[in-house]
C-alpha atoms as a PDB file:
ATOM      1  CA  UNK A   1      10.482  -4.227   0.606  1.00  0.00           C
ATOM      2  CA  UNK A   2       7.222  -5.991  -0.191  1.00  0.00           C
ATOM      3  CA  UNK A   3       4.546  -3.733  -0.274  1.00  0.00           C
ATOM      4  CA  UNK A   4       2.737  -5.383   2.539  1.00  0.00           C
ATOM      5  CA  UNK A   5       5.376  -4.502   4.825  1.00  0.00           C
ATOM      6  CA  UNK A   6       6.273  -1.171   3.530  1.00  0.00           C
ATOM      7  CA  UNK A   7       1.803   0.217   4.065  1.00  0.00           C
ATOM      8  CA  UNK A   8       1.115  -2.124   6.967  1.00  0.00           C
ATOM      9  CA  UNK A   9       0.357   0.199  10.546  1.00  0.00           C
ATOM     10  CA  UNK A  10       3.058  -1.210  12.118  1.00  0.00           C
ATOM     11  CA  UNK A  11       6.397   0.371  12.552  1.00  0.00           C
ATOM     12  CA  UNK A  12       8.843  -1.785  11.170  1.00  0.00           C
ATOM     13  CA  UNK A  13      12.504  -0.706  12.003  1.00  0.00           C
ATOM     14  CA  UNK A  14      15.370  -3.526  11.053  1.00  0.00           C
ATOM     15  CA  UNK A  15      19.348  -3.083  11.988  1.00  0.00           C
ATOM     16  CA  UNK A  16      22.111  -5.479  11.351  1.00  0.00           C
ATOM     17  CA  UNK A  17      23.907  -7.217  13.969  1.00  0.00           C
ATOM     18  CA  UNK A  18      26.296  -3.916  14.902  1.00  0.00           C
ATOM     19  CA  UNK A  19      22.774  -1.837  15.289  1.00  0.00           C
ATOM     20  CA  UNK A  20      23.014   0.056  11.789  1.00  0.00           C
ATOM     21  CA  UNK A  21      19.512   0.799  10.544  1.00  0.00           C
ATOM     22  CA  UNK A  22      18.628  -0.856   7.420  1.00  0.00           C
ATOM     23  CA  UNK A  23      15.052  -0.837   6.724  1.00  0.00           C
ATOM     24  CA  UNK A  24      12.147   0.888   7.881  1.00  0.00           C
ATOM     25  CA  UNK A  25       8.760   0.658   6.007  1.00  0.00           C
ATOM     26  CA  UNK A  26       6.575   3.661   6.427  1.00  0.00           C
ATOM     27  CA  UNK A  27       4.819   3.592   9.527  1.00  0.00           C
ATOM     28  CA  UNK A  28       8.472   3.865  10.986  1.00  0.00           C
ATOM     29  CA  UNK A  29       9.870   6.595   9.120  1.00  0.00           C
ATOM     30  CA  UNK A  30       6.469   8.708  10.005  1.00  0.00           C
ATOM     31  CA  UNK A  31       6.672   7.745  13.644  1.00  0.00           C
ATOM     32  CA  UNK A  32      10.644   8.518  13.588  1.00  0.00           C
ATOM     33  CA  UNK A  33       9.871  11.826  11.793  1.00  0.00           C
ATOM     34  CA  UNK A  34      10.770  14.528  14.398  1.00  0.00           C
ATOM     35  CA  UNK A  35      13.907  12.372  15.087  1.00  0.00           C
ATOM     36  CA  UNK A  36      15.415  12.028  11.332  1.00  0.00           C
ATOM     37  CA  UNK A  37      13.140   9.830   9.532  1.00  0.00           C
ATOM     38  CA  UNK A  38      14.943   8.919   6.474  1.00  0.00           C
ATOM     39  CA  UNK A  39      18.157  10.381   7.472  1.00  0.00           C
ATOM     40  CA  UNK A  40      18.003   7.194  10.242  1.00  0.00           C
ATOM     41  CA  UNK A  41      18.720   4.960   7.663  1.00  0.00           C
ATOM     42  CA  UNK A  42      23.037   3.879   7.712  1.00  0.00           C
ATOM     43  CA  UNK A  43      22.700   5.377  11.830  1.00  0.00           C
ATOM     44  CA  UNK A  44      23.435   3.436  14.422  1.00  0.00           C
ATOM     45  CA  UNK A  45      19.907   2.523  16.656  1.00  0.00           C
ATOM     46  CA  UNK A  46      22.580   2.870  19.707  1.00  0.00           C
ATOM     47  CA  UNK A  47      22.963   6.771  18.770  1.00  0.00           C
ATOM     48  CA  UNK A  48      18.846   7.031  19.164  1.00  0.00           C
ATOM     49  CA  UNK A  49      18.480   5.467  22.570  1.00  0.00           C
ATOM     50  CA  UNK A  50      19.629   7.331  26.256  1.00  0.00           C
ATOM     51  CA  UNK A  51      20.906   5.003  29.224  1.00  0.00           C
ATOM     52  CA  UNK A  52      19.845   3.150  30.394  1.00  0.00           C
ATOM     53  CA  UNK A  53      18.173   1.759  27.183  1.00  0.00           C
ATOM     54  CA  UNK A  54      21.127   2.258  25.258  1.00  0.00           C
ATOM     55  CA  UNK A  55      23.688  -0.287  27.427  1.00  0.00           C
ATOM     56  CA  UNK A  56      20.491  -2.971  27.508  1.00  0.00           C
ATOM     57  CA  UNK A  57      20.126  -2.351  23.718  1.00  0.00           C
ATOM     58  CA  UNK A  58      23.924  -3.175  23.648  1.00  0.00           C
ATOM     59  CA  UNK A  59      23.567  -6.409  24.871  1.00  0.00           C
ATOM     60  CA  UNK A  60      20.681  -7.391  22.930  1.00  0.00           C
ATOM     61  CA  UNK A  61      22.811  -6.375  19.749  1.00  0.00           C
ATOM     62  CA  UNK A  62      25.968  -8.802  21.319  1.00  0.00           C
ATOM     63  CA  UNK A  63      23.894 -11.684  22.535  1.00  0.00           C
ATOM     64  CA  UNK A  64      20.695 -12.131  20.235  1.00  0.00           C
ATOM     65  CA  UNK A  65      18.274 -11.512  22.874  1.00  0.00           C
ATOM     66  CA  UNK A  66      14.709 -10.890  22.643  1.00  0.00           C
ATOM     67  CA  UNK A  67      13.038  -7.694  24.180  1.00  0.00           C
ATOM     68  CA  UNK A  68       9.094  -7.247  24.633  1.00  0.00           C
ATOM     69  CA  UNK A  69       7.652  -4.198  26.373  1.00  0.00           C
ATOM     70  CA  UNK A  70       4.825  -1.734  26.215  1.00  0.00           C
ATOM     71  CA  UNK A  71       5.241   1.944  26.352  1.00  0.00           C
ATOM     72  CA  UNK A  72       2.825   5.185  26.464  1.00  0.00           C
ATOM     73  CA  UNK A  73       3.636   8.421  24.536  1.00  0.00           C
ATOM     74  CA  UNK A  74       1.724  10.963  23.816  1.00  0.00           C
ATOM     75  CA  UNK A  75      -1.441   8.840  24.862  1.00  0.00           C
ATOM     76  CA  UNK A  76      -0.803   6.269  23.031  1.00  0.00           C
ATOM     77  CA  UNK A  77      -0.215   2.954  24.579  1.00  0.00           C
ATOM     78  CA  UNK A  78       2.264   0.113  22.403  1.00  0.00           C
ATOM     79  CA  UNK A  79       3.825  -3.164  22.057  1.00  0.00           C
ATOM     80  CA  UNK A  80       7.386  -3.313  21.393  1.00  0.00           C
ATOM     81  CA  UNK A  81       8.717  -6.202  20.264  1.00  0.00           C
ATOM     82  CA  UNK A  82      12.080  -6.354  19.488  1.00  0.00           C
ATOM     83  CA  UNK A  83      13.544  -9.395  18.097  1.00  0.00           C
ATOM     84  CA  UNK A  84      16.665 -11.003  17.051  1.00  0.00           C
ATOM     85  CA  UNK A  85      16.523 -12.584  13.226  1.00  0.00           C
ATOM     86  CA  UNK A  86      18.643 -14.554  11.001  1.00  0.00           C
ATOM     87  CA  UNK A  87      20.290 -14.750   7.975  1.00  0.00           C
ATOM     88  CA  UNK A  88      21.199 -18.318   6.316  1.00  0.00           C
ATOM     89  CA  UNK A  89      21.016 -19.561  10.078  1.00  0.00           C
ATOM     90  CA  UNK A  90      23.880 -16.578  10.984  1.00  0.00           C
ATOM     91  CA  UNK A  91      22.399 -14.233  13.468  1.00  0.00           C
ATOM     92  CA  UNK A  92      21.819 -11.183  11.210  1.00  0.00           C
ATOM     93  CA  UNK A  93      20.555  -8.265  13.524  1.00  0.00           C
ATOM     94  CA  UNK A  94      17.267  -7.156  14.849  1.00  0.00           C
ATOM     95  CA  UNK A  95      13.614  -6.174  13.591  1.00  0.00           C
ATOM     96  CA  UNK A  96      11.459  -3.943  15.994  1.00  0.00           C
ATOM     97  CA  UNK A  97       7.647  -4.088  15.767  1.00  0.00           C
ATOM     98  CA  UNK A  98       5.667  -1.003  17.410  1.00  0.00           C
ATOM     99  CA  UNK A  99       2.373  -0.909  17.198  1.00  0.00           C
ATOM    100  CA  UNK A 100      -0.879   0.483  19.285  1.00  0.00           C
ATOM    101  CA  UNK A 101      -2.806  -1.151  21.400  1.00  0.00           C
ATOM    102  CA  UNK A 102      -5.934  -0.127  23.035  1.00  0.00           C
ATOM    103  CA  UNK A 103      -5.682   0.950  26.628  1.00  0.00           C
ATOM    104  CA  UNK A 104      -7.707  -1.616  27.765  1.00  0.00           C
ATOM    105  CA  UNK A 105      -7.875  -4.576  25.812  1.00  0.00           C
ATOM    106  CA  UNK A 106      -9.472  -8.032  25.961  1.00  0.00           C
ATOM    107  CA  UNK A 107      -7.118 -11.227  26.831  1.00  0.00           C
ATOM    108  CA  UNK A 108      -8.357 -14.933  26.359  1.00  0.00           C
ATOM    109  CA  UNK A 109      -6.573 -17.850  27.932  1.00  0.00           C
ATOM    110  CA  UNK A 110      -6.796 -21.060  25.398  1.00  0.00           C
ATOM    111  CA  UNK A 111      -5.908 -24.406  25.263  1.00  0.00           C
END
C-alpha cells in the first residue's frame, strides 16, 4: 500500500468481489478498532454489518452497485462512499471511503 493511502485521514476499507476484506490503510484499522481491527483482515464485510445493511450490502457485492450515504456516530457526522472497482476491466470488489465532514458545511453549484 502506497504510503499516501496507508497515513491519509480517510478510512480506506477494500474487499474482493465475495466481501472478504483485503486492505485497510490506517485510518480504518483505528476506526475498526473496538470491532477487530487487524483481525478484520481475510473476514467477510457481510459478518460486520446487521439487517438490514447486511442483505443491501449483499446486493451491492452481486451486482457492482454504488452506495453513497452519510452517517453520525458518536458526534461525528461522515460520507460513505462505497464503490465498486475493477481489476483488468473484471469487476474486482469494493473500496469504502469514510471520512468526516463538518456538520454544516458550505456547497457551491458550478458550471
Amino acid at each position: 500500500m502506497n504510503d499516501w493511502i496507508k497515513e491519509i485521514d480517510i478510512a480506506i476499507t477494500v474487499c474482493d468481489k465475495e466481501g472478504i476484506i483485503l486492505s485497510m490503510n490506517d485510518k480504518a484499522l483505528s476506526t475498526f478498532k473496538n470491532d477487530g481491527g487487524e483481525k478484520l483482515l481475510g473476514t467477510n464485510v457481510l459478518d460486520c454489518h446487521p439487517e438490514p445493511s447486511r442483505t443491501q450490502l449483499s446486493g451491492m457485492l452481486k451486482n457492482g452497485t454504488k452506495n453513497v450515504y452519510t452517517i453520525e456516530k458518536e458526534g461525528k457526522k461522515k460520507l460513505i462512499l462505497q464503490s465498486p472497482y475493477s481489476v483488468g476491466n473484471e469487476y474486482a470488489g469494493f473500496v469504502e471511503f469514510s471520512f468526516e465532514i463538518p456538520a454544516e458545511m458550505k456547497h457551491f453549484v458550478r458550471g
